[in-house]
Protein backbone atom coordinates (compact mmCIF):
# COMPACT_ATOMS: atom_id res chain seq x y z
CA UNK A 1 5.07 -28.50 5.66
CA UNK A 2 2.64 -28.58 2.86
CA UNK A 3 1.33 -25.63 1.20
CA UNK A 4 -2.56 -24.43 1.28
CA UNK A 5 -4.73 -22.08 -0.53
CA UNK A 6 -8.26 -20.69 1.50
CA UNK A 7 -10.63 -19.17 0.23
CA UNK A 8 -12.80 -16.05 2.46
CA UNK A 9 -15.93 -14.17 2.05
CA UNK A 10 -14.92 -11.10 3.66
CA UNK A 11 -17.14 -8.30 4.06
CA UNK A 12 -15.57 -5.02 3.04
CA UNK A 13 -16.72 -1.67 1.77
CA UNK A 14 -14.07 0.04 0.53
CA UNK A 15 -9.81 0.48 -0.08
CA UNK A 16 -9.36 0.78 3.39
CA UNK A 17 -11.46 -2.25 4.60
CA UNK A 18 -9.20 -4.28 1.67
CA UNK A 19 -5.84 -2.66 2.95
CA UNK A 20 -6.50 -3.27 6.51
CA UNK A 21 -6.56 -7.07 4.98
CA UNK A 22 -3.50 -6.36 3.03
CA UNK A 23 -1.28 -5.01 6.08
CA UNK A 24 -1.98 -8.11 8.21
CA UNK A 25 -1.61 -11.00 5.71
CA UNK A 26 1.84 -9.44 4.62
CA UNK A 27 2.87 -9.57 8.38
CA UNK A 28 1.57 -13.27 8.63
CA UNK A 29 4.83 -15.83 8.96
CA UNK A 30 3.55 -18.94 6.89
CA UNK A 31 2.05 -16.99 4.15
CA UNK A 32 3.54 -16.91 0.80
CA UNK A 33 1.03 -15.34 -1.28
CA UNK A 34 -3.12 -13.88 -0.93
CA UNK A 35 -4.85 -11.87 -3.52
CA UNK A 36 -7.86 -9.39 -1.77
CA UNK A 37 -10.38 -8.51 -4.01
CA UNK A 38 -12.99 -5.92 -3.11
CA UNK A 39 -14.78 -6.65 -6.06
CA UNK A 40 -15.45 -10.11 -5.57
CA UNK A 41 -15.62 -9.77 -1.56
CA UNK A 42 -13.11 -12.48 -1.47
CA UNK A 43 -9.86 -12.92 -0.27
CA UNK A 44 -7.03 -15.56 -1.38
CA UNK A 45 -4.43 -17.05 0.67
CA UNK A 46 -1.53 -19.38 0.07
CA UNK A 47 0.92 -20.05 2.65
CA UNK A 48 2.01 -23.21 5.08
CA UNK A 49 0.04 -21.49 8.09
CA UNK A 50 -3.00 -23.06 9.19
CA UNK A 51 -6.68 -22.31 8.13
CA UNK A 52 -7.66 -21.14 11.44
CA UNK A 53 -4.55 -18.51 11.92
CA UNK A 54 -5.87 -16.90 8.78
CA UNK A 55 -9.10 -17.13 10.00
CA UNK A 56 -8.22 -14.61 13.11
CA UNK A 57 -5.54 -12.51 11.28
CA UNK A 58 -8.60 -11.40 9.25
CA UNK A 59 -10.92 -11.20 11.63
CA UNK A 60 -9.17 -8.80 14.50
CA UNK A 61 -8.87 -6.42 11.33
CA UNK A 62 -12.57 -6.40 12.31
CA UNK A 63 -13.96 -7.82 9.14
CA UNK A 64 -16.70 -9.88 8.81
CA UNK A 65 -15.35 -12.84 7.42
CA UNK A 66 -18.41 -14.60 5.80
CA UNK A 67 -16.92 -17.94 5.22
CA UNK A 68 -13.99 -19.74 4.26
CA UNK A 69 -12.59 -22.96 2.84
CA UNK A 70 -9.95 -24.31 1.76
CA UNK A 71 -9.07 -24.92 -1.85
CA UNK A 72 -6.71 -28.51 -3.06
């Protein structure tokens, strides 16, 4: 299976909005790598799972994911 990279607008506020992120995505079969910055309000993904199984693995961390897309 090929690899992908999304890109999210994720609303957070602070370390523990970003770590809520953080304990999920390192849970998630299929992913391989993300980067969460709070700075940026953005959140990186790479990984074989599908765009939409990132999409709720953020979101029932009860985030407000802003957008998304997917980067190739």
């Amino acid at each position: 299976m090929a690899e992908h990279t999304y890109k999210f607008d994720v609303k957070m506020s602070c370390t523990g909005c970003s770590g809520a992120i953080d304990r999920v995505l390192k849970k998630t079969d299929g992913v391989s790598s993300y980067d969460i910055s709070l700075e940026n309000q953005e959140v990186i993904v790479k990984g074989t799972i599908e765009y939409d199984e990132v999409l709720e693995k953020i979101k029932k961390t009860g985030k407000e994911v802003r957008s998304g897309t997917t980067v190739e």
